[in-house]
Protein backbone atom coordinates (compact mmCIF):
# COMPACT_ATOMS: atom_id res chain seq x y z
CA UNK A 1 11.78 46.16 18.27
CA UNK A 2 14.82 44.13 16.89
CA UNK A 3 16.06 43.59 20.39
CA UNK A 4 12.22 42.70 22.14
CA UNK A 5 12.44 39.53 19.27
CA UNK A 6 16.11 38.70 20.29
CA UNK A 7 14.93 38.94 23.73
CA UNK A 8 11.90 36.78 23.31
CA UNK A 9 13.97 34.17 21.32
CA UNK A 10 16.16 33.76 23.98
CA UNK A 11 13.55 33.68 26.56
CA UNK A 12 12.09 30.89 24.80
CA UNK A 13 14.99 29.06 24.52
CA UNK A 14 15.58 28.65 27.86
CA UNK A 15 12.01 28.34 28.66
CA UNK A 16 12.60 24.94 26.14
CA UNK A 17 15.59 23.95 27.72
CA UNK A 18 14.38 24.72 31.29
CA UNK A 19 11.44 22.50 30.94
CA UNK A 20 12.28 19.70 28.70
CA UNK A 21 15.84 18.79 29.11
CA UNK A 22 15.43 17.59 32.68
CA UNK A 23 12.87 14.91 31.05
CA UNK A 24 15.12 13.74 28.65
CA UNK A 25 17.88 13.44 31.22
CA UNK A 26 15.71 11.68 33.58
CA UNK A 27 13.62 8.87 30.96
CA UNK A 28 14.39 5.36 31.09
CA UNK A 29 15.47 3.52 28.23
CA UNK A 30 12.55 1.54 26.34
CA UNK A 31 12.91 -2.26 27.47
CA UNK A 32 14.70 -4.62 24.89
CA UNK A 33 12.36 -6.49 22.34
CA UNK A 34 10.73 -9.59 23.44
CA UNK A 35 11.90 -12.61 21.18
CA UNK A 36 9.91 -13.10 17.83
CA UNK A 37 7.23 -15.79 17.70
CA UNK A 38 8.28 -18.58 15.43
CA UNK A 39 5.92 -19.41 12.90
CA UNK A 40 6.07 -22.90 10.81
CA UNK A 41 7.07 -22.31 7.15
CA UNK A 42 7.13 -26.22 6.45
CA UNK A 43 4.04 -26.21 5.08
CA UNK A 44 3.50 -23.08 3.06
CA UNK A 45 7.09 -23.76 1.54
CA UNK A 46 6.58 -27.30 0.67
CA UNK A 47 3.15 -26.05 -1.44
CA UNK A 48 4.99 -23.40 -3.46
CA UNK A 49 8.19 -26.13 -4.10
CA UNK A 50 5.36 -28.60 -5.40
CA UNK A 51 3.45 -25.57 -7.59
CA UNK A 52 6.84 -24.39 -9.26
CA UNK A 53 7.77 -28.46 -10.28
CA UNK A 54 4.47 -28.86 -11.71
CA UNK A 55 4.65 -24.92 -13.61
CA UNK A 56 7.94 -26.17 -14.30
CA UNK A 57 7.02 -29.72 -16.02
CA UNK A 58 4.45 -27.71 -17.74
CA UNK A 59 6.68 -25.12 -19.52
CA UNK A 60 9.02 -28.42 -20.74
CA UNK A 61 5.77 -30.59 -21.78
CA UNK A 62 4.79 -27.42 -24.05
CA UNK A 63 8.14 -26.48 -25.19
CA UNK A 64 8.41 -30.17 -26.37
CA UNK A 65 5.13 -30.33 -28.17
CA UNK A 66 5.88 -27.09 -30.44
């Protein structure tokens, strides 16, 4: 019994590298990445600089008043 399981273990094996080596030998390489779209951050950026001034002028208005 021992030496049916070695047996089949082995077939398999080969079976594996029988059928799927040759595909991995033969497979092309994925093509490179196209080049990222550019997106604007101008915008966006310029809101958040103007919200953390005004939060800012905010924090030293109330820190002045106490």
């Amino acid at each position: 019994m021992k030496s049916f399981k070695v047996f089949l273990l082995i077939g398999s094996l080969t079976l594996f590298a029988l059928l799927v080596t040759p595909e991995l030998g033969l497979s092309q390489p994925p093509p490179p990445p196209s080049k990222p779209t550019q997106t604007p951050i101008d915008g966006g950026l310029g809101l958040l600089a103007a919200a953390g001034g005004a939060y800012a002028v905010k924090k030293l208005r109330d820190r002045r008043a106490e």
